[in-house]
Structure formats: C-alpha cells, structure tokens
N, C-alpha and C. Protein backbone atom coordinates (compact mmCIF):
# COMPACT_ATOMS: atom_id res chain seq x y z
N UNK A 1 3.97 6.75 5.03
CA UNK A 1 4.15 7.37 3.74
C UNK A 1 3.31 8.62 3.71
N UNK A 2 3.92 9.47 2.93
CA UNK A 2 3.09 11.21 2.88
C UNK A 2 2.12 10.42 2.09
N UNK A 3 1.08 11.68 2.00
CA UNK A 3 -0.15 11.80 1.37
C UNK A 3 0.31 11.93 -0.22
N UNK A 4 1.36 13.18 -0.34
CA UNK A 4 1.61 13.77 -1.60
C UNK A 4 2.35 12.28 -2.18
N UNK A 5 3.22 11.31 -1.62
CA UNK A 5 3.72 10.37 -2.08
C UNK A 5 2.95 9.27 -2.00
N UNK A 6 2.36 9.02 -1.20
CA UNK A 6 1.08 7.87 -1.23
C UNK A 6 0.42 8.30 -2.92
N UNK A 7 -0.69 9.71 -3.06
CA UNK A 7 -0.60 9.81 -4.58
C UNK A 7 -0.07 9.66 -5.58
N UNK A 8 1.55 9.83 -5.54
CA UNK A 8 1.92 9.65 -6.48
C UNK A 8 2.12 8.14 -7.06
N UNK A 9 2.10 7.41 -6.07
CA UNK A 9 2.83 5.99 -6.26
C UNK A 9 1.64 4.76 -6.56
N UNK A 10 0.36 5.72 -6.90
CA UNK A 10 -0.75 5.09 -6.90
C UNK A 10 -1.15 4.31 -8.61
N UNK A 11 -0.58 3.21 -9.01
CA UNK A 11 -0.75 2.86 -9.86
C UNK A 11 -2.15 1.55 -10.05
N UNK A 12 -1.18 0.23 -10.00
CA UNK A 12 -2.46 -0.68 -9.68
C UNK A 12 -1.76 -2.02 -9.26
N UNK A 13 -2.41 -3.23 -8.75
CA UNK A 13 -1.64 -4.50 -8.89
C UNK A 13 -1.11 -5.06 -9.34
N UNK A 14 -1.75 -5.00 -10.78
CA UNK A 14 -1.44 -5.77 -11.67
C UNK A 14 -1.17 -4.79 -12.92
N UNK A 15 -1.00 -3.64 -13.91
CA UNK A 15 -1.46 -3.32 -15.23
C UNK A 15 -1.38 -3.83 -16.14
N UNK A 16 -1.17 -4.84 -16.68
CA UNK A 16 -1.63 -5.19 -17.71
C UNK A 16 -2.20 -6.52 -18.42
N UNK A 17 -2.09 -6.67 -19.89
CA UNK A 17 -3.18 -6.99 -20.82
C UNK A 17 -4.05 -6.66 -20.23
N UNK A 18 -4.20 -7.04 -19.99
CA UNK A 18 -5.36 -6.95 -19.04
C UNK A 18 -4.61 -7.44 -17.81
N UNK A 19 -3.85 -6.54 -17.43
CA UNK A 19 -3.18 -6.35 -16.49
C UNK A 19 -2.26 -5.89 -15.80
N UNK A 20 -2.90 -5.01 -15.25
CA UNK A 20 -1.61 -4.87 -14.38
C UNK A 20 -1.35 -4.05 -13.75
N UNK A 21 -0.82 -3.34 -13.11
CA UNK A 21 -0.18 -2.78 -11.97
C UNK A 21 0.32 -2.82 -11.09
N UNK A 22 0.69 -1.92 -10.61
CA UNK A 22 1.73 -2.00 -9.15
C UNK A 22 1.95 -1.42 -8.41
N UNK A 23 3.05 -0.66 -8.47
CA UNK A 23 3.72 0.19 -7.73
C UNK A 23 4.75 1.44 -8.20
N UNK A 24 4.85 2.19 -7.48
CA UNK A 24 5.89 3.09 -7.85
C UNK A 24 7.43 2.69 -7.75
N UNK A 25 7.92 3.52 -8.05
CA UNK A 25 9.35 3.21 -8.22
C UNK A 25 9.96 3.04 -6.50
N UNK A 26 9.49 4.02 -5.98
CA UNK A 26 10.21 3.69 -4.69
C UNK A 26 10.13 2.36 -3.92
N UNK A 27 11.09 1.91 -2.77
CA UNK A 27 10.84 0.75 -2.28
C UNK A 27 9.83 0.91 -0.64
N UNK A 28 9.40 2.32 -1.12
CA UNK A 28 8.46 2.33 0.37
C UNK A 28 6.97 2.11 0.25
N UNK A 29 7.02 1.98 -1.23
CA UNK A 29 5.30 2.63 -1.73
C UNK A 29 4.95 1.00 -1.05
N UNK A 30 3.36 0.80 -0.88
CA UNK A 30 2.71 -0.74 -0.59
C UNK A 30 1.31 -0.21 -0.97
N UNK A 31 1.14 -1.54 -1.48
CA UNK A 31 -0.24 -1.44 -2.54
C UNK A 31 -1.10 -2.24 -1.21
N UNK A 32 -2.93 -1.59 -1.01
CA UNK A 32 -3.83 -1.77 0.10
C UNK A 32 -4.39 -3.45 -0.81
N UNK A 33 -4.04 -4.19 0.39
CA UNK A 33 -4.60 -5.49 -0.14
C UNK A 33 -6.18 -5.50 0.12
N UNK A 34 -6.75 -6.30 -1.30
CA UNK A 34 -7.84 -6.52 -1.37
C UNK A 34 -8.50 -7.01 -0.25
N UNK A 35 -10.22 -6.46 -0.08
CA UNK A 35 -10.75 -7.10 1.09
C UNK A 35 -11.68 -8.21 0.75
N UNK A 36 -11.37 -9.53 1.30
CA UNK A 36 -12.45 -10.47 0.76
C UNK A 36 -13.53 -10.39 1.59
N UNK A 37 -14.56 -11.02 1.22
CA UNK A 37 -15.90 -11.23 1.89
C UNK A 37 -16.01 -12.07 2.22
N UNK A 38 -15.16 -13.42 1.87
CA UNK A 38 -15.63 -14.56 2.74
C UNK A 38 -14.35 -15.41 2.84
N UNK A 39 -14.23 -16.77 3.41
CA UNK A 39 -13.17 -17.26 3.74
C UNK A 39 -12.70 -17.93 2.21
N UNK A 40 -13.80 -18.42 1.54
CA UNK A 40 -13.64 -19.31 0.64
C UNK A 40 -12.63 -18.38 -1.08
N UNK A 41 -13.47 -16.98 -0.72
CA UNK A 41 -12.70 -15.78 -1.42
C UNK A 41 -11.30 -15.43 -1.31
N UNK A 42 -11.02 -15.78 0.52
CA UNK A 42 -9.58 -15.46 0.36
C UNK A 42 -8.72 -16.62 0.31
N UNK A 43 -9.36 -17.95 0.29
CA UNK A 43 -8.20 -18.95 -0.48
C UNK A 43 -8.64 -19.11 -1.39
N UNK A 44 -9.46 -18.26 -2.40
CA UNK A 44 -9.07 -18.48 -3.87
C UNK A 44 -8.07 -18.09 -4.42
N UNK A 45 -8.15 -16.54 -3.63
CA UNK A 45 -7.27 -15.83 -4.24
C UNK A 45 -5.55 -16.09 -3.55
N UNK A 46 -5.34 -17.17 -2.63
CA UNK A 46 -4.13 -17.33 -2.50
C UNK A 46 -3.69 -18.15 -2.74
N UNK A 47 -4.66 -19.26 -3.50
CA UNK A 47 -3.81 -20.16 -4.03
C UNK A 47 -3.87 -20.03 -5.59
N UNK A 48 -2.84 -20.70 -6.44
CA UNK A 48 -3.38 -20.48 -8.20
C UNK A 48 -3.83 -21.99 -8.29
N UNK A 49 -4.75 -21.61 -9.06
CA UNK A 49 -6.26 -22.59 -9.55
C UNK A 49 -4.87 -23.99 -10.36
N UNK A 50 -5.25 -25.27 -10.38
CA UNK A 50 -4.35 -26.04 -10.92
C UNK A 50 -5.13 -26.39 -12.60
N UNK A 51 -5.93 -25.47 -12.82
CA UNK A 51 -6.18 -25.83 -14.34
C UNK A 51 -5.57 -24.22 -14.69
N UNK A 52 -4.56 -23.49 -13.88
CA UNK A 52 -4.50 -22.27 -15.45
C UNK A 52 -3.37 -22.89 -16.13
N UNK A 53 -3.68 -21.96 -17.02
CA UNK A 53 -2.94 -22.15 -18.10
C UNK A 53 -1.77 -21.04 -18.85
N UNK A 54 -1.24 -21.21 -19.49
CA UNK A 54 -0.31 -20.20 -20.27
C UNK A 54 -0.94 -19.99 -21.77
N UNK A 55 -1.37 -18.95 -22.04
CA UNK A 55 -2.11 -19.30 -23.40
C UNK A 55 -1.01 -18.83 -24.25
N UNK A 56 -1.10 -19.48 -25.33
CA UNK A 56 0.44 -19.41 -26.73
C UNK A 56 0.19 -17.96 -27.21
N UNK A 57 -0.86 -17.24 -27.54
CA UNK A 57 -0.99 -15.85 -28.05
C UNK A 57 -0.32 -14.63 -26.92
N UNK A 58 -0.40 -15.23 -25.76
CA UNK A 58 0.59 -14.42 -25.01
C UNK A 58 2.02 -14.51 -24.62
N UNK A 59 2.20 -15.95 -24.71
CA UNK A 59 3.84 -16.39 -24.88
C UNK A 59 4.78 -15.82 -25.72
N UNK A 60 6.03 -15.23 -24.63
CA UNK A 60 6.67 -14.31 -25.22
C UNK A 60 6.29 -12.43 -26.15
N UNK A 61 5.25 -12.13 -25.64
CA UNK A 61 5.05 -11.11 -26.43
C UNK A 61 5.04 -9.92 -25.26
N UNK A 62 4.83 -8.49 -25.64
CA UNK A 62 5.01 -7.69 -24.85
C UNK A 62 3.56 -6.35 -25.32
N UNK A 63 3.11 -6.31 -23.92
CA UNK A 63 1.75 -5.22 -23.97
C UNK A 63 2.18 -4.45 -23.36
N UNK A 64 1.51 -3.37 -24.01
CA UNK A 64 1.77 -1.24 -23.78
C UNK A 64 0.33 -1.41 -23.05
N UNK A 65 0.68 -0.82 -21.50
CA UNK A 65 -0.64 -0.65 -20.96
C UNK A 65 -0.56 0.79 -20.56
N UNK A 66 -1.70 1.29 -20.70
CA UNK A 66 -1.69 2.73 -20.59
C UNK A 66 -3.10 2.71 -19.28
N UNK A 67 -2.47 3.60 -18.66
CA UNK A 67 -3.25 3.77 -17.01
C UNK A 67 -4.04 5.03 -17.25
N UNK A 68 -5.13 5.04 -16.54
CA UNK A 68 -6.24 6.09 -16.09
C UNK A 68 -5.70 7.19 -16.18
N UNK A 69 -4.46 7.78 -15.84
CA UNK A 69 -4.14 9.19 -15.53
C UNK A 69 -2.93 9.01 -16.95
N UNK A 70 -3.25 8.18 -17.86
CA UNK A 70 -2.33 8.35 -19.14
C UNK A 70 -0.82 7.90 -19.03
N UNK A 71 -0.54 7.49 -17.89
CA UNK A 71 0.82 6.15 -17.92
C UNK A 71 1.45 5.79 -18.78
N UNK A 72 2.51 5.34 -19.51
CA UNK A 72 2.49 3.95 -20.09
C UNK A 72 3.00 3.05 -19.40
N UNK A 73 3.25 1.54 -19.36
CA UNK A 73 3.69 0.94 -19.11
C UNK A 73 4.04 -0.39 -20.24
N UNK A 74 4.94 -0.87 -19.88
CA UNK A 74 5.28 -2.22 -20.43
C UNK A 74 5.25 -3.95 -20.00
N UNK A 75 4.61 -4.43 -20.33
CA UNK A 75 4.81 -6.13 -19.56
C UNK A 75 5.07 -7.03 -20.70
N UNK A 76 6.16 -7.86 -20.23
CA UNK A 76 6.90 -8.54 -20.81
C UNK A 76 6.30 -10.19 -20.71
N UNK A 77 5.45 -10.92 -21.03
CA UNK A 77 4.84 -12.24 -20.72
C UNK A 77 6.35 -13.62 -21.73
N UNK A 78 6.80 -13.69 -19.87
CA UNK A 78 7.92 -14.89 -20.57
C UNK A 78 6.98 -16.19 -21.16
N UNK A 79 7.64 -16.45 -21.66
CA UNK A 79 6.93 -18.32 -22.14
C UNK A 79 6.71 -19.08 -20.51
N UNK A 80 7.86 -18.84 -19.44
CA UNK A 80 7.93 -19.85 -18.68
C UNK A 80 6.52 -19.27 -17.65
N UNK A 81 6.23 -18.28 -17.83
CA UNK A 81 5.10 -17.68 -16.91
C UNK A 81 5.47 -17.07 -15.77
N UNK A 82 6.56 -16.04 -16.26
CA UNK A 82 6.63 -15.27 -15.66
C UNK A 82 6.76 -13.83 -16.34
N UNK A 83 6.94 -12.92 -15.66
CA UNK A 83 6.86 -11.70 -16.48
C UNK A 83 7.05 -10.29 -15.50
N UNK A 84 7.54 -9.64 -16.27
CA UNK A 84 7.86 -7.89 -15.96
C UNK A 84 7.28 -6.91 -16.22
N UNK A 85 7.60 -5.81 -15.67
CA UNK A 85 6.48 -4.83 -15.89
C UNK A 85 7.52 -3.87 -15.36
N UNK A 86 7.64 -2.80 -16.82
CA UNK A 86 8.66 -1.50 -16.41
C UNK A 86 7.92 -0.56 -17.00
N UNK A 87 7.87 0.87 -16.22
CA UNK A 87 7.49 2.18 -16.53
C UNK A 87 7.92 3.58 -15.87
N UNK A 88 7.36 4.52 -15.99
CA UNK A 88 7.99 5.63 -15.60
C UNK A 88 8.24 5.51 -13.80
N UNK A 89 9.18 6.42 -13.70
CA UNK A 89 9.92 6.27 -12.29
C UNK A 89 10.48 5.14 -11.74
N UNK A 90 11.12 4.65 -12.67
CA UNK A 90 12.27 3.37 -12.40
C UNK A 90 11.24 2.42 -12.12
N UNK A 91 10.12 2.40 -12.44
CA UNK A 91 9.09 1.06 -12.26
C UNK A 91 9.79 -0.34 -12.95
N UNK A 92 10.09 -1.19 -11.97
CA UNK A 92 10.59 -2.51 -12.91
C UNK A 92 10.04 -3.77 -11.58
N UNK A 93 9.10 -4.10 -12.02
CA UNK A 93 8.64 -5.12 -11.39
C UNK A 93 8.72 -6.71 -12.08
N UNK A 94 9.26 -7.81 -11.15
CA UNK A 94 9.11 -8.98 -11.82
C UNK A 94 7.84 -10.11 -11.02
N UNK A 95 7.21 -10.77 -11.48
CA UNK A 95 6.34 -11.49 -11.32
C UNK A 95 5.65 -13.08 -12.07
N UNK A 96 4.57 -13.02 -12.20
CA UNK A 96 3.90 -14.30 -12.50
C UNK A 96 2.90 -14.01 -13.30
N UNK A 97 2.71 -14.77 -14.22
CA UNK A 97 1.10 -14.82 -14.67
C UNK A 97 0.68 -16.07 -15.49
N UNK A 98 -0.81 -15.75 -15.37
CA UNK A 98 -1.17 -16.91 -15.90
C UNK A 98 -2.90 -17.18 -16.37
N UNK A 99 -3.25 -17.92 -16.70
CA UNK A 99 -4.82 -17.79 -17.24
C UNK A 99 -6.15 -18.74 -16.27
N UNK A 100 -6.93 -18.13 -15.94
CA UNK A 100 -7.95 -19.42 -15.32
C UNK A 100 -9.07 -18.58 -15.48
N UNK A 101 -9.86 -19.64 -14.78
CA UNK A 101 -11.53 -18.92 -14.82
C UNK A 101 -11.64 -17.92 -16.04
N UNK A 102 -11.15 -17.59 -16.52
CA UNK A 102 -11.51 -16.53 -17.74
C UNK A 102 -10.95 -15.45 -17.31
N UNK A 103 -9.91 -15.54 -16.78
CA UNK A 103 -9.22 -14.06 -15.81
C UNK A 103 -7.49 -14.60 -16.53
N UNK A 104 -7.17 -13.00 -16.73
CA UNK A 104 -5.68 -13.22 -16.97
C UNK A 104 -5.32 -12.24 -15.05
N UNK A 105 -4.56 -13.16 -14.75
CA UNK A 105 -3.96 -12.59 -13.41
C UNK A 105 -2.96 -12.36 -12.95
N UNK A 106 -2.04 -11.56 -12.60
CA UNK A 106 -0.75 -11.48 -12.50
C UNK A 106 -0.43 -11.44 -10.71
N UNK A 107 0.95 -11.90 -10.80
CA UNK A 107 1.29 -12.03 -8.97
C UNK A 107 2.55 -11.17 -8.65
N UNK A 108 2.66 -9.84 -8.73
CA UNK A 108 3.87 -9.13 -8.91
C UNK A 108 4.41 -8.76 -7.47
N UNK A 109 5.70 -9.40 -7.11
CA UNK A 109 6.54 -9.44 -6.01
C UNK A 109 6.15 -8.11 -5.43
N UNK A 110 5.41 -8.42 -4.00
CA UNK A 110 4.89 -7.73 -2.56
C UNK A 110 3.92 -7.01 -3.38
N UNK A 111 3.14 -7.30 -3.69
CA UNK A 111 2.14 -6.96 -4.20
C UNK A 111 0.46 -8.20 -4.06
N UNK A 112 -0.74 -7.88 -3.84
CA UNK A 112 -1.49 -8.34 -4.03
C UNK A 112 -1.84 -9.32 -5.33
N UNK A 113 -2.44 -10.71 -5.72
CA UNK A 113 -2.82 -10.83 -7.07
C UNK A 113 -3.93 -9.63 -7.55
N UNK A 114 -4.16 -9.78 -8.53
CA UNK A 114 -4.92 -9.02 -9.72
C UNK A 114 -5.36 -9.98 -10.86
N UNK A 115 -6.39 -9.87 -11.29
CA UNK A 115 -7.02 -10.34 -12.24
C UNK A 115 -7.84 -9.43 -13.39
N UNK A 116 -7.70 -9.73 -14.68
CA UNK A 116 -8.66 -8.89 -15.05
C UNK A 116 -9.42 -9.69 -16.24
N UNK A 117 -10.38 -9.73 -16.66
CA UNK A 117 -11.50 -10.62 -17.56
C UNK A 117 -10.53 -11.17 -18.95
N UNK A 118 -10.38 -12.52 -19.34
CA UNK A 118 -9.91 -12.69 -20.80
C UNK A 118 -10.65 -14.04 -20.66
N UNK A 119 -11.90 -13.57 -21.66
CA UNK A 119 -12.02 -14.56 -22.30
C UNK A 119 -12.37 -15.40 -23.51
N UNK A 120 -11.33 -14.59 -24.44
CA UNK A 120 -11.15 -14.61 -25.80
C UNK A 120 -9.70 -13.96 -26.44
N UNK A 121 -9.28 -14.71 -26.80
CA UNK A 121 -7.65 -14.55 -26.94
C UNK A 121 -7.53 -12.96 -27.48
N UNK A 122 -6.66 -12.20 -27.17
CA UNK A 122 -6.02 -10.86 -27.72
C UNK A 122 -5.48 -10.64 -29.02
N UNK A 123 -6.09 -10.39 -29.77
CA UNK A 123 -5.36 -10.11 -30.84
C UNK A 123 -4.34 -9.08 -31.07
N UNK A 124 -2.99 -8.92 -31.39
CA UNK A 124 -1.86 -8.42 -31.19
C UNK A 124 -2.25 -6.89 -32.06
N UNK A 125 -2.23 -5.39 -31.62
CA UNK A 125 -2.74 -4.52 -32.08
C UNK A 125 -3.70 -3.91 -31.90
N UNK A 126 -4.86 -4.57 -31.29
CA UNK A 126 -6.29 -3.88 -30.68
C UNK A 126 -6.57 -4.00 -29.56
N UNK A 127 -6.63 -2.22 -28.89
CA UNK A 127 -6.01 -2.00 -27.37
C UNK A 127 -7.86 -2.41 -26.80
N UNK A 128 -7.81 -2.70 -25.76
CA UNK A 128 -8.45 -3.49 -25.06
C UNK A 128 -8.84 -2.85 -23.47
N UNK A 129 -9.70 -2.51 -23.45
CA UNK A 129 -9.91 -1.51 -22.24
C UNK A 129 -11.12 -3.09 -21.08
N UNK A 130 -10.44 -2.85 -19.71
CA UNK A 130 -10.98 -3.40 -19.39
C UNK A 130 -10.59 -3.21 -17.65
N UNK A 131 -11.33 -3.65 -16.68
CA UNK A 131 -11.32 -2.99 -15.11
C UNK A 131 -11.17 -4.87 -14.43
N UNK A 132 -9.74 -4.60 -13.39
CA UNK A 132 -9.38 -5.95 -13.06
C UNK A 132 -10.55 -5.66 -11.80
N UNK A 133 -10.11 -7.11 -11.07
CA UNK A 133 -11.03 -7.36 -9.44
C UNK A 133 -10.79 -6.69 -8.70
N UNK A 134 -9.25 -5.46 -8.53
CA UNK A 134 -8.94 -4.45 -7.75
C UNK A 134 -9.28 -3.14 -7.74
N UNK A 135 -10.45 -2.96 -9.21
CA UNK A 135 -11.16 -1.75 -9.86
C UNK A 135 -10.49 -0.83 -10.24
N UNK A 136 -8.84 -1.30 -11.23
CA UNK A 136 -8.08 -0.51 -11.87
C UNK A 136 -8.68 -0.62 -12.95
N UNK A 137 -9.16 0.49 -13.78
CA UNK A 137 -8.95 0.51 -15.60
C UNK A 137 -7.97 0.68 -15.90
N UNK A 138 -7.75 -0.01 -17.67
CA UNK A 138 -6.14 0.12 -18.42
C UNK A 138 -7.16 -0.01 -19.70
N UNK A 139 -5.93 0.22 -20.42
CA UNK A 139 -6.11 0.11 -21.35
C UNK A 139 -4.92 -0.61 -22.18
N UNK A 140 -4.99 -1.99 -22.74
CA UNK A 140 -3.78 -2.92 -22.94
C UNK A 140 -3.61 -3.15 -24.49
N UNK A 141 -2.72 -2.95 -25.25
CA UNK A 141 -2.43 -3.23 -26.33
C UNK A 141 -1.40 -4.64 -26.62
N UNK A 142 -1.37 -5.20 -27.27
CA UNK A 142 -1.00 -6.89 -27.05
C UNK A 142 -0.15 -6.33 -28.44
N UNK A 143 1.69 -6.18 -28.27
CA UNK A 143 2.67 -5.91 -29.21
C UNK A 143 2.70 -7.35 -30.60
C-alpha cells in the first residue's frame, strides 16, 4: 500500500462509543495489529471474557463518533451483539460487541479487537471523549 493511501485509510479498530474504528473504504487498507507483551495478554485479547455482557442502555441505539482529524462516523449496536459502523468513503463495516472488565470492545471483520474504558453507563446525548487500548481518541455521542 502507498504511503499517501496508507494515510488516508488511517482511522482506528474500533470507533466507537467508545469505540471504534477501522478502516477505510477500500478492500486493501489493513489495520497494524496490536503488540502484546506477554503470552497471557495475547489470549486475552483473543478470546471474549465469558462474563461480558450486552448492557440494555446500548441495545439497539446508534453513536456519532467523531475521530481526531474530525470524521464522523456511525455505529449501529444490534440487541443481538452485533453491530456496524458506516462513514465517509463507503466505510461500512459489520462486527461484534460487547461489555467486560469495564471495557466496551468491538471485533470488526479483519480487523484487530479494540476496547475502550466504560464504566458507567452512557447517557444518550453527552459526547464522551475517551482513548481505546489501540491509542485511538474519539469522541462518542450515544443517539
């Protein structure tokens, strides 16, 4: 991938609620997987924890995440725990999410997980700035 297109396609893993990002629209862009430090780090992060949860304040609702360089984006949190994420340049990603450790984390197809801090429910309207485990900032508004 060029340099000039490697930049452009530089979003995050996960963007929103607190989470999320991804990818660009194209099907060449690939997001640099996280580096763990230890063994026990990288099967945390590949397996999902069997206490998360789906929390009801995010079931079914949809967050405006706005990225570092002023983005928007959209994520769609299904009830069944899964969810989408569409934005500029034909961005339409489908994926997973879900709640543990105090992390809302999303698993968006060929993409790395992402996590970013919740631990206190979102109130629908007050945007929420916060930096996941992949050291993206957003800024997430809960519709």
């Amino acid at each position: 991938m060029s340099p000039g297109l490697q930049s452009r396609c530089r979003l995050s893993a996960g963007a929103i609620l607190l989470a999320l990002l991804g990818a660009c629209g194209g099907s060449n862009a690939r997001q640099k997987a996280p580096e763990y430090q230890s063994t026990e780090q990288l099967e945390k992060a590949a397996t999902r924890p069997q206490s998360a949860s789906l929390p009801p304040e995010l079931k079914g609702r949809l967050a405006k995440v706005t990225l570092s360089d002023k983005r928007v984006l959209t994520v769609r949190y299904h009830p069944d725990g899964t969810a989408r994420m569409t934005g500029p340049n034909e961005l339409d990603l489908s994926g997973q999410w879900f709640v543990a450790f105090e992390k809302l984390c999303f698993e968006w197809q060929g993409l790395p997980r992402e996590c970013w801090p919740y631990k206190t429910a979102v109130k629908p309207g007050e945007p929420v700035t916060s930096t996941s485990d992949l050291g993206q900032t957003i800024e997430s508004t809960l519709q």
